[in-house]
PDB file of N, CA and C in Angstrom:
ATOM      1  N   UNK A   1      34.040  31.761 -23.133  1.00  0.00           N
ATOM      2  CA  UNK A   1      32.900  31.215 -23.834  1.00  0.00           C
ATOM      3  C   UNK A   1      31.636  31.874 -23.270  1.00  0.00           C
ATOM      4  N   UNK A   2      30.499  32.300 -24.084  1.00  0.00           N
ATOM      5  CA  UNK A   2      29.499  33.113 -24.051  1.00  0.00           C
ATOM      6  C   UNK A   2      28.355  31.933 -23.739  1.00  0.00           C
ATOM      7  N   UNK A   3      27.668  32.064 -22.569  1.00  0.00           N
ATOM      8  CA  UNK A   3      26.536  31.280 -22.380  1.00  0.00           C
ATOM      9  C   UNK A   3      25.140  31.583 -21.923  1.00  0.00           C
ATOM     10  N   UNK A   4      24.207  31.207 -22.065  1.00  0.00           N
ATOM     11  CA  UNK A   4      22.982  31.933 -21.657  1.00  0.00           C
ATOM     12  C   UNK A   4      22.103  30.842 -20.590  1.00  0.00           C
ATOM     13  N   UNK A   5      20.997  31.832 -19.782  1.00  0.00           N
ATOM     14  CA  UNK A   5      20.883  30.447 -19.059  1.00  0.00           C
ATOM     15  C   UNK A   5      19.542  30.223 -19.509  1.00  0.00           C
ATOM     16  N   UNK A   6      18.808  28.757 -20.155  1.00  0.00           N
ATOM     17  CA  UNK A   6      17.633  28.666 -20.430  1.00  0.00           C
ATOM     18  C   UNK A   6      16.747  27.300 -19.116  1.00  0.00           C
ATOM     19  N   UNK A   7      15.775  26.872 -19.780  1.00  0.00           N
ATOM     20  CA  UNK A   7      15.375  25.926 -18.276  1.00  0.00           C
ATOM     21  C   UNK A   7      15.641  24.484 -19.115  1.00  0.00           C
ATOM     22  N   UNK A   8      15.399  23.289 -18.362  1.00  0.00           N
ATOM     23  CA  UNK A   8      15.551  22.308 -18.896  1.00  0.00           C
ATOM     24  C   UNK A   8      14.484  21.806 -18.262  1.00  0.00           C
ATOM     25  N   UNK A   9      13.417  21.594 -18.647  1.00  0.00           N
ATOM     26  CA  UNK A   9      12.086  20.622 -18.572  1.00  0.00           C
ATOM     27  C   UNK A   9      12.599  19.166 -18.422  1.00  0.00           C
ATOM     28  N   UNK A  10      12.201  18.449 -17.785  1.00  0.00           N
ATOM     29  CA  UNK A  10      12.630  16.604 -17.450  1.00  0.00           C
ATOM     30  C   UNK A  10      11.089  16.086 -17.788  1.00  0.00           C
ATOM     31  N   UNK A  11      10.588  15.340 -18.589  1.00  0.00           N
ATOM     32  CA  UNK A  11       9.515  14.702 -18.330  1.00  0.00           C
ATOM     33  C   UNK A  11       9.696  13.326 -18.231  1.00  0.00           C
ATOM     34  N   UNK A  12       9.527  12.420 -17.040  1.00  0.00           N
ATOM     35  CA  UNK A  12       9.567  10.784 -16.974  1.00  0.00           C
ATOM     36  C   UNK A  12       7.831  10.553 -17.134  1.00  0.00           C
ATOM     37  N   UNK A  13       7.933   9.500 -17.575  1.00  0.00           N
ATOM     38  CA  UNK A  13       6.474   8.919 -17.583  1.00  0.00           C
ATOM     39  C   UNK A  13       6.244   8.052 -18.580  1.00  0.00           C
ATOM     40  N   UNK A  14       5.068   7.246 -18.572  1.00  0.00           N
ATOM     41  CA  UNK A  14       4.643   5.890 -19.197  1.00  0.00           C
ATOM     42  C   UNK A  14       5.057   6.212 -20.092  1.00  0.00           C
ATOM     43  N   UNK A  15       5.741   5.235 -21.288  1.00  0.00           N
ATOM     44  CA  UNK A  15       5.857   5.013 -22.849  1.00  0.00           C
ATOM     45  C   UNK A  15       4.646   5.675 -23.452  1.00  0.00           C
ATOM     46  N   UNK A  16       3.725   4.988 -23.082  1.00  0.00           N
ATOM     47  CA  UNK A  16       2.195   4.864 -23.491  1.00  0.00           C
ATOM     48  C   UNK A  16       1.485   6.808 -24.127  1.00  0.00           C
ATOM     49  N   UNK A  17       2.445   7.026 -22.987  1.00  0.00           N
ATOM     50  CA  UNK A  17       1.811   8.706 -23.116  1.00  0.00           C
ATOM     51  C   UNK A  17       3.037   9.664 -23.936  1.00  0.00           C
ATOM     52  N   UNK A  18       3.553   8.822 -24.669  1.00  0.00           N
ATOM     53  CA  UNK A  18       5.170   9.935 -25.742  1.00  0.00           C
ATOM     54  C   UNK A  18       4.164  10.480 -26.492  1.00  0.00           C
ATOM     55  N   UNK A  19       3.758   9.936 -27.393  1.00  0.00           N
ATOM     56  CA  UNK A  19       2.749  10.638 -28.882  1.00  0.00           C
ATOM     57  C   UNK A  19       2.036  11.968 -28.023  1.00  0.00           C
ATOM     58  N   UNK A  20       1.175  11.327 -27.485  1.00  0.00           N
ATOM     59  CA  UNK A  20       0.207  12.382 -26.394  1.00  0.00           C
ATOM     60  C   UNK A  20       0.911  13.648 -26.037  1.00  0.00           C
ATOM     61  N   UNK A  21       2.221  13.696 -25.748  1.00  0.00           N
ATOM     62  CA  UNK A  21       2.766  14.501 -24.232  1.00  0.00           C
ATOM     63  C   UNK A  21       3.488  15.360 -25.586  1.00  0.00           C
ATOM     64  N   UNK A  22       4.011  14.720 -26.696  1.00  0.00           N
ATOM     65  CA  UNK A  22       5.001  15.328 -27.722  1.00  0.00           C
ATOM     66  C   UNK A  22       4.545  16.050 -28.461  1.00  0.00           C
ATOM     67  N   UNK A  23       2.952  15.377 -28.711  1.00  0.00           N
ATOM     68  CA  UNK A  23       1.647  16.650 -29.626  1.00  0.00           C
ATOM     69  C   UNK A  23       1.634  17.819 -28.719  1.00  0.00           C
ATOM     70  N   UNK A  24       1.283  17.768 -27.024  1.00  0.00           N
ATOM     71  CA  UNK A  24       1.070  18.653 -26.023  1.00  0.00           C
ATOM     72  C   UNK A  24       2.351  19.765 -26.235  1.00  0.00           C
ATOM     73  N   UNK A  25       3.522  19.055 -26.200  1.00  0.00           N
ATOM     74  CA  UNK A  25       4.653  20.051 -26.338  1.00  0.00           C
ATOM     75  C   UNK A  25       4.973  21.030 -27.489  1.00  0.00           C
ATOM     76  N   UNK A  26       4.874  20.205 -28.774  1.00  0.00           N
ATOM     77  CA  UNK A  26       4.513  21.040 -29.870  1.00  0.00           C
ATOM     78  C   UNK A  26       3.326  22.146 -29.938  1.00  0.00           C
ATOM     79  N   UNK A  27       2.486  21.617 -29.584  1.00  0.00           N
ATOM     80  CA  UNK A  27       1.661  22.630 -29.878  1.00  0.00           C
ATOM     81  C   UNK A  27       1.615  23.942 -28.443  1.00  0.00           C
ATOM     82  N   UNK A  28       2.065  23.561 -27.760  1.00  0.00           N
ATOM     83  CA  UNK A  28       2.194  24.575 -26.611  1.00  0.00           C
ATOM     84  C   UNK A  28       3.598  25.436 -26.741  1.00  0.00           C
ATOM     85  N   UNK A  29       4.333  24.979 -27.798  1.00  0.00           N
ATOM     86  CA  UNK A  29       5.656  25.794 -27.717  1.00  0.00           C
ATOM     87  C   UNK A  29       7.373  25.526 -27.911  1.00  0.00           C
ATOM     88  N   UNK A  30       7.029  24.432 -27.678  1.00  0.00           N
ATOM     89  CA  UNK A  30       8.500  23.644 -27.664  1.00  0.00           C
ATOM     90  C   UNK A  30       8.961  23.673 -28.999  1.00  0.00           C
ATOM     91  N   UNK A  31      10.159  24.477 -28.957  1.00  0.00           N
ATOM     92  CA  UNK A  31      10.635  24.162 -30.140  1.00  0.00           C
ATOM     93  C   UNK A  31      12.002  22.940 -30.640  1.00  0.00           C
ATOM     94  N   UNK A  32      12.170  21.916 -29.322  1.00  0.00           N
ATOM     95  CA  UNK A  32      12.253  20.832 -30.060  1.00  0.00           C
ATOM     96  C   UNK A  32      12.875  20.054 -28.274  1.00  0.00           C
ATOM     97  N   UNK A  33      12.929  18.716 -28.479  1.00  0.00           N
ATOM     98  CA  UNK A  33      13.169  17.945 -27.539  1.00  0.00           C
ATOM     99  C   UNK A  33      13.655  16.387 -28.158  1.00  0.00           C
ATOM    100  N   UNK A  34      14.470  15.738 -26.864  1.00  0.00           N
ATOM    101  CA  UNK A  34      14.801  14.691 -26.980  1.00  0.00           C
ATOM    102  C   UNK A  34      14.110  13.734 -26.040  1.00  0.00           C
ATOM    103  N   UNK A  35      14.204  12.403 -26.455  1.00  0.00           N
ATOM    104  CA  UNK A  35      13.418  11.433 -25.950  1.00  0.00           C
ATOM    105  C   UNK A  35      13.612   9.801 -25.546  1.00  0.00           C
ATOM    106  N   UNK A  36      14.573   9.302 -24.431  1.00  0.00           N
ATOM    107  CA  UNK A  36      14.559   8.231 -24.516  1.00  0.00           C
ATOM    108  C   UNK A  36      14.354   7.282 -23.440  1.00  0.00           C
ATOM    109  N   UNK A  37      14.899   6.431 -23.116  1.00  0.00           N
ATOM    110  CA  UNK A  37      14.275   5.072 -22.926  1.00  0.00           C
ATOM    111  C   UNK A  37      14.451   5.558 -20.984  1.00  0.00           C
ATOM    112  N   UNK A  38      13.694   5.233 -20.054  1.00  0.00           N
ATOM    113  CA  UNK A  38      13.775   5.326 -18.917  1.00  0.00           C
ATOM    114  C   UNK A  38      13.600   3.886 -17.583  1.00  0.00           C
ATOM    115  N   UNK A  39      14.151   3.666 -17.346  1.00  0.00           N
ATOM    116  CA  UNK A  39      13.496   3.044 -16.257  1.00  0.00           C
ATOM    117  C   UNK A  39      14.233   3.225 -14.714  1.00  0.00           C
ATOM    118  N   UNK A  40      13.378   2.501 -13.713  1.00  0.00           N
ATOM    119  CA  UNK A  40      13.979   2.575 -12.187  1.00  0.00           C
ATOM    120  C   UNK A  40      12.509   2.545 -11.278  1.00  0.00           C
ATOM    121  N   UNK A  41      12.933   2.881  -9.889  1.00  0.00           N
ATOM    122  CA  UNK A  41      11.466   2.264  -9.384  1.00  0.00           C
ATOM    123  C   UNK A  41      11.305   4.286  -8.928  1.00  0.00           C
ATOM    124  N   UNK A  42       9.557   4.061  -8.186  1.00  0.00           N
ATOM    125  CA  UNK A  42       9.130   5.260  -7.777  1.00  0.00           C
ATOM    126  C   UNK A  42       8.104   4.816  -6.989  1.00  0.00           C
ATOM    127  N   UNK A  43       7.433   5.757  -7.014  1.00  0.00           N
ATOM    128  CA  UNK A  43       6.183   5.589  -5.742  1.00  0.00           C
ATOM    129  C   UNK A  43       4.813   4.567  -6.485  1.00  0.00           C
ATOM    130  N   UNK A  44       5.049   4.269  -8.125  1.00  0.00           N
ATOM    131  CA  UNK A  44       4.416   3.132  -8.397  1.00  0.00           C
ATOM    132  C   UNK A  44       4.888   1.897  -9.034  1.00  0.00           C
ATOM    133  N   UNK A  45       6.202   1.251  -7.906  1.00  0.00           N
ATOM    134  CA  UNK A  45       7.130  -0.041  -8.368  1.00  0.00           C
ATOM    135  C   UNK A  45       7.978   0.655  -9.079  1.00  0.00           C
ATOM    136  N   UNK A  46       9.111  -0.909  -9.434  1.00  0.00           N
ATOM    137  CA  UNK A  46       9.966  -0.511 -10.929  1.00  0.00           C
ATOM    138  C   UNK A  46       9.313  -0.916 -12.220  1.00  0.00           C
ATOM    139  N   UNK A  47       9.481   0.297 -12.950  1.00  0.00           N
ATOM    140  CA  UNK A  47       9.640   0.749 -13.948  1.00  0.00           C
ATOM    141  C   UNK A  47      10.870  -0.038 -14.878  1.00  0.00           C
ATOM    142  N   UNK A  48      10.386  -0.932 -15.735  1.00  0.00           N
ATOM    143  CA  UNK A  48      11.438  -1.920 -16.531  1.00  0.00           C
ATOM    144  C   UNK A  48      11.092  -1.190 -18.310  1.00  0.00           C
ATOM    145  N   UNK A  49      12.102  -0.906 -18.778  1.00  0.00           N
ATOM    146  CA  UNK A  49      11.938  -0.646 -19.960  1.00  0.00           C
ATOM    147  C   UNK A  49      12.019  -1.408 -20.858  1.00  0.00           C
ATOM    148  N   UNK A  50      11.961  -3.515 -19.811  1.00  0.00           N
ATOM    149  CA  UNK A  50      12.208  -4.234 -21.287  1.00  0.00           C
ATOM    150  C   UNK A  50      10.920  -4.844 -21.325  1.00  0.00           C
ATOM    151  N   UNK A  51      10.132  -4.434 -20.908  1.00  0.00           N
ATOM    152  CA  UNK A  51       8.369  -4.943 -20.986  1.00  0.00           C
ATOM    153  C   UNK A  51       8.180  -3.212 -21.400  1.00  0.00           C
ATOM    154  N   UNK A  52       7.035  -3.116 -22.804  1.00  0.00           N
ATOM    155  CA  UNK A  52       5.989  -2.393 -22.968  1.00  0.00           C
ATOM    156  C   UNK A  52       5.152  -1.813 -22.648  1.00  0.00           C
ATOM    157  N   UNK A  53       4.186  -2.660 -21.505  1.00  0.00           N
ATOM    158  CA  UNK A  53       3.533  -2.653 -20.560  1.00  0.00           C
ATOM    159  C   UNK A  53       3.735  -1.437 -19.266  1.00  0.00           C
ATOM    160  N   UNK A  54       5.365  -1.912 -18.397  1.00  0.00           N
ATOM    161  CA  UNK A  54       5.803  -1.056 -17.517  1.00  0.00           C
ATOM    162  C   UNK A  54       6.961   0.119 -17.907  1.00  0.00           C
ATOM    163  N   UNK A  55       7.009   0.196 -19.589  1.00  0.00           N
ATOM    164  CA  UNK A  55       8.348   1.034 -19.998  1.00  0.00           C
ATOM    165  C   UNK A  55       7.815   2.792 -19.781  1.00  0.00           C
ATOM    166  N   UNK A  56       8.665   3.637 -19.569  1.00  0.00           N
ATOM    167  CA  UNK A  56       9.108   4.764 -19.474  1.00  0.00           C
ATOM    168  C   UNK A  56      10.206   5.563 -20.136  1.00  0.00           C
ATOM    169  N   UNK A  57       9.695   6.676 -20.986  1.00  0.00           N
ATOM    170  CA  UNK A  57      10.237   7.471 -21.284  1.00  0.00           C
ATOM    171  C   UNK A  57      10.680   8.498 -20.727  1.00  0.00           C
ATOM    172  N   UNK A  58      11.671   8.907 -20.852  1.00  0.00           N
ATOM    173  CA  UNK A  58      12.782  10.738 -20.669  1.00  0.00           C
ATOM    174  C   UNK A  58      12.422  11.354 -21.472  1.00  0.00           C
ATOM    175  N   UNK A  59      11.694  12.770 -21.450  1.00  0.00           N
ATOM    176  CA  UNK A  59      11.311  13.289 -22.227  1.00  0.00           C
ATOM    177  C   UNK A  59      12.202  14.984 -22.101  1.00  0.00           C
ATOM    178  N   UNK A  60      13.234  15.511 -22.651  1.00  0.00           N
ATOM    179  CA  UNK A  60      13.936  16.739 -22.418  1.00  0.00           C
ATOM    180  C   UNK A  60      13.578  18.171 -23.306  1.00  0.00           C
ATOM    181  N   UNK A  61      13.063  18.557 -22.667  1.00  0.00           N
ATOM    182  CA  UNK A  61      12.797  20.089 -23.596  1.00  0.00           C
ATOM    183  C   UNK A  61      13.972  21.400 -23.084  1.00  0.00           C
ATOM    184  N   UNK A  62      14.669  21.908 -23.584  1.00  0.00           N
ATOM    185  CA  UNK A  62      15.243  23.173 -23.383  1.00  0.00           C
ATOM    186  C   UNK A  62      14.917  24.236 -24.335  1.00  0.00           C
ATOM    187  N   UNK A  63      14.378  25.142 -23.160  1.00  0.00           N
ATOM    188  CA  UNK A  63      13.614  26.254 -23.524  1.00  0.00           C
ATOM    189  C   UNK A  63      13.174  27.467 -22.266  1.00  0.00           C
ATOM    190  N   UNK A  64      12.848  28.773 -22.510  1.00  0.00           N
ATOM    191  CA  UNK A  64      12.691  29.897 -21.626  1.00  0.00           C
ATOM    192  C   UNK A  64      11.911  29.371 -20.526  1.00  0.00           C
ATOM    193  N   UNK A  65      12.178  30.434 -19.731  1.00  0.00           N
ATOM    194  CA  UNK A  65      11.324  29.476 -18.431  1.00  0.00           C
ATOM    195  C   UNK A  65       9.840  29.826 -18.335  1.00  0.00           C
ATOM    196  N   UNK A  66       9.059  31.033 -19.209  1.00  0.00           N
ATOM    197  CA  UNK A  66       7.728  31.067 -19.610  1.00  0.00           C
ATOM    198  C   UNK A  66       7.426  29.829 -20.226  1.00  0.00           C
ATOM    199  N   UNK A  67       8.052  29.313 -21.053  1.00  0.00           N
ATOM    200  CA  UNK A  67       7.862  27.794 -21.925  1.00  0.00           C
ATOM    201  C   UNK A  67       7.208  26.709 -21.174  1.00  0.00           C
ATOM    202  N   UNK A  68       8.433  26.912 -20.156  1.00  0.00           N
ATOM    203  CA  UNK A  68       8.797  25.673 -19.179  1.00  0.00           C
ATOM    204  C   UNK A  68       7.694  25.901 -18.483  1.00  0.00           C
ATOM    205  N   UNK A  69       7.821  26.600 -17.478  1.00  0.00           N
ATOM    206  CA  UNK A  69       6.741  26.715 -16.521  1.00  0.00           C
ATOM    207  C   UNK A  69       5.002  26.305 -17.024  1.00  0.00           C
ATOM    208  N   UNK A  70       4.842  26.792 -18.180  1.00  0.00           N
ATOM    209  CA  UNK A  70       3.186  26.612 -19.224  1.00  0.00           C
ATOM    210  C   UNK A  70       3.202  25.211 -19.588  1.00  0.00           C
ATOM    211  N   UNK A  71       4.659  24.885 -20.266  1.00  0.00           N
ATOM    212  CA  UNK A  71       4.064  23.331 -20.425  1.00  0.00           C
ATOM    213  C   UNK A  71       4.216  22.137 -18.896  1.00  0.00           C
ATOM    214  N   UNK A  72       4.725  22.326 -18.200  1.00  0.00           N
ATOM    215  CA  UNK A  72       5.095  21.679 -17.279  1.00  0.00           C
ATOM    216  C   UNK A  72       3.484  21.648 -16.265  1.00  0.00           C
ATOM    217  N   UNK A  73       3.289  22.925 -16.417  1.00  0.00           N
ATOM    218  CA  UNK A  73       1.922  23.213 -15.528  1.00  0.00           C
ATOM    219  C   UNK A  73       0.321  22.325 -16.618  1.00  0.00           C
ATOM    220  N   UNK A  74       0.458  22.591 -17.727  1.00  0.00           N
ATOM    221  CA  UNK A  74      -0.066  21.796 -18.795  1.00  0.00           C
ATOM    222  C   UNK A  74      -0.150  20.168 -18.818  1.00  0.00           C
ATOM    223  N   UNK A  75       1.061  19.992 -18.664  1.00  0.00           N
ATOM    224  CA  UNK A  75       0.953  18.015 -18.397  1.00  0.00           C
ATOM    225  C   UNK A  75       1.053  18.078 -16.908  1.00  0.00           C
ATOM    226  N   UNK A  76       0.990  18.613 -16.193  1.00  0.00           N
ATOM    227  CA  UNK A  76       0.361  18.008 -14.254  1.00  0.00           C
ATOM    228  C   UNK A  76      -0.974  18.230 -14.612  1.00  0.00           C
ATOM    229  N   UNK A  77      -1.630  19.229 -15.307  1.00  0.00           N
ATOM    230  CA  UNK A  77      -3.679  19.219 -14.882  1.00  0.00           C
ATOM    231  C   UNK A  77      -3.625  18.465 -15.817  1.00  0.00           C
ATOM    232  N   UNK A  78      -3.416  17.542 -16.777  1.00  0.00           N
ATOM    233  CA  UNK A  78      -3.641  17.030 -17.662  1.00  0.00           C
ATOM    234  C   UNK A  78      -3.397  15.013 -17.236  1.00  0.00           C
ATOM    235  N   UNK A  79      -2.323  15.309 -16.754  1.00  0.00           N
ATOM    236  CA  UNK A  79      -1.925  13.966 -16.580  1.00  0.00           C
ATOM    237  C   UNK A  79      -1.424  13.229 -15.132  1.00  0.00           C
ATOM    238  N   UNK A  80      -1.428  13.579 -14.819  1.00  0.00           N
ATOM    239  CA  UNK A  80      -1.078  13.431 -13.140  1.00  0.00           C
ATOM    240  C   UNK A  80      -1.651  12.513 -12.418  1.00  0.00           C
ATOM    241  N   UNK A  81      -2.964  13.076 -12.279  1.00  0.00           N
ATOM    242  CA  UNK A  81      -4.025  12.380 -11.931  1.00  0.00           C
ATOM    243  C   UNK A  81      -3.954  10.969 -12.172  1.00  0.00           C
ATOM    244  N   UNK A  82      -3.862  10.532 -13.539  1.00  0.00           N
ATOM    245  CA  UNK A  82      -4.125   9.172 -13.929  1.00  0.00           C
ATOM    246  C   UNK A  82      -3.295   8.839 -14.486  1.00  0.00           C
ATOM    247  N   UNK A  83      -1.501   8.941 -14.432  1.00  0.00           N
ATOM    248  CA  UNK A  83      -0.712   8.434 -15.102  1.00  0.00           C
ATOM    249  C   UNK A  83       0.458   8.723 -14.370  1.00  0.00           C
ATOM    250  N   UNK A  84       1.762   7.261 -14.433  1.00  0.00           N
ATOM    251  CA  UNK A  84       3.308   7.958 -13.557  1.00  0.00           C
ATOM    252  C   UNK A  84       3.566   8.962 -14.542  1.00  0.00           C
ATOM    253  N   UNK A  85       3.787  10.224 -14.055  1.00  0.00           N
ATOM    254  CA  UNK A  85       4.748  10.992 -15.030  1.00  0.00           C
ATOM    255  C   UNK A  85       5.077  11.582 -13.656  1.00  0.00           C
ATOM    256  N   UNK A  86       6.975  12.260 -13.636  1.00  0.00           N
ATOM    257  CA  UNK A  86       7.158  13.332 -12.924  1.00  0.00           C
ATOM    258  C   UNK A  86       7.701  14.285 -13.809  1.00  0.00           C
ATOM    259  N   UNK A  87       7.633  15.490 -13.224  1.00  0.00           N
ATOM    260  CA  UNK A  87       8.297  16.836 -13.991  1.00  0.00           C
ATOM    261  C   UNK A  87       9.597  17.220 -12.909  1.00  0.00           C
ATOM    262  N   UNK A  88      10.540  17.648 -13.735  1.00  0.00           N
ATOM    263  CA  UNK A  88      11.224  18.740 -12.970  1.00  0.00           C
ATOM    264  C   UNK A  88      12.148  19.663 -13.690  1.00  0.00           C
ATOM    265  N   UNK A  89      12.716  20.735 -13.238  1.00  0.00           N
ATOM    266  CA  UNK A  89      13.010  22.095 -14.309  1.00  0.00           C
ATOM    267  C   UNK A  89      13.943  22.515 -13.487  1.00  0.00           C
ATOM    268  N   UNK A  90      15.224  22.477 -14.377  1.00  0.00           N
ATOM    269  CA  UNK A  90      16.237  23.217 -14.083  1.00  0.00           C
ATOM    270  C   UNK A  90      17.066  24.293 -14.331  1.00  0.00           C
ATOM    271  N   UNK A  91      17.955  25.031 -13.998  1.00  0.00           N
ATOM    272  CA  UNK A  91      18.890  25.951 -14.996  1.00  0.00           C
ATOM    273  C   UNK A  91      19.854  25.361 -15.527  1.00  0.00           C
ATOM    274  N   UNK A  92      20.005  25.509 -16.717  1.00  0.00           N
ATOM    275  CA  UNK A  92      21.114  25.127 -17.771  1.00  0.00           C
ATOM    276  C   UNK A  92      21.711  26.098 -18.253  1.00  0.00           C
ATOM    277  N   UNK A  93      22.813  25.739 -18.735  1.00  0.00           N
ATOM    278  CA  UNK A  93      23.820  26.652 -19.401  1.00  0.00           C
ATOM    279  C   UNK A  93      23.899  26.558 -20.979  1.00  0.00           C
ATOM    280  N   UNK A  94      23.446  27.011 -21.974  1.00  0.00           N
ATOM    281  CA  UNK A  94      23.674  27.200 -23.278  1.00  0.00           C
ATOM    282  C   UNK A  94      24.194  27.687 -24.109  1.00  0.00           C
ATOM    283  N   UNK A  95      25.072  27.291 -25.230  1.00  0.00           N
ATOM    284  CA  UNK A  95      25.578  27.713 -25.881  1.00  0.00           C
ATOM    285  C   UNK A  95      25.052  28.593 -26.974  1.00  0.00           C
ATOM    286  N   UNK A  96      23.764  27.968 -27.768  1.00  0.00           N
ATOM    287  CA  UNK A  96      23.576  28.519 -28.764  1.00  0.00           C
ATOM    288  C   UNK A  96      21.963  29.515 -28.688  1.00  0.00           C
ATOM    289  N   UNK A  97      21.500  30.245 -27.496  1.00  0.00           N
ATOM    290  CA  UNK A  97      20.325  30.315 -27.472  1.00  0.00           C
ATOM    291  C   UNK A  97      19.645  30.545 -28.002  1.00  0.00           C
ATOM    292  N   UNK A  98      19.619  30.972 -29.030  1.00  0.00           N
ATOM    293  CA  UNK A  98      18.892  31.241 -30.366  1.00  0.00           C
ATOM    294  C   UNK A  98      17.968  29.701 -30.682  1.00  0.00           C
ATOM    295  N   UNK A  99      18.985  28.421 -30.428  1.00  0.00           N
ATOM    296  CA  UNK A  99      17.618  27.217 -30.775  1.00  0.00           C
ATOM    297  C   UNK A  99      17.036  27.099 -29.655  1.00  0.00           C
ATOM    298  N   UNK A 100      17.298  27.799 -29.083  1.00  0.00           N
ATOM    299  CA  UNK A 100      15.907  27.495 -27.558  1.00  0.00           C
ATOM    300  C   UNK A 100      14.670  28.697 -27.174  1.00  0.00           C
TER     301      UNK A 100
END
């Protein structure tokens, strides 16, 4: 089996900031991602995804690692500062690289 290796972007962070972070990704490059429900604790409490208030999203982009690296660097000066989000970027193995 033929595989290629692309990055895998992780974005955790407030519910509050999906619309925000998903416009940011689109328009910076992403050509597509998944998105769901997160919780657990971190350096600000736990994170419960059955209150609104404290919920958190998984946000997954797979894509080149120019991609990765621009948007990842894009939501830290952007959001960091004043919101939980963490990033992290890995190597993945893909099948079809052409959608990434």
């Amino acid at each position: 089996m033929q595989t290629e290796t692309r990055k895998l972007l992780t974005v955790i962070c407030e519910a509050q900031l999906e619309s925000h972070v998903i416009a940011d990704l689109e328009r910076l490059g992403a050509r597509g991602y998944t998105v769901t429900d997160a919780r657990g604790k971190g350096g600000r409490g736990v994170r419960n995804a059955g209150w609104d208030r404290s919920a958190n999203v998984r946000i997954e982009i797979v894509c080149d690692d120019k991609t990765a690296n621009a948007l990842a660097a894009h939501l830290r000066d952007h959001y960091y500062d004043h919101y939980a989000m963490i990033l992290f970027i890995s190597d993945v193995e893909v099948l079809r690289a052409g959608k990434f």
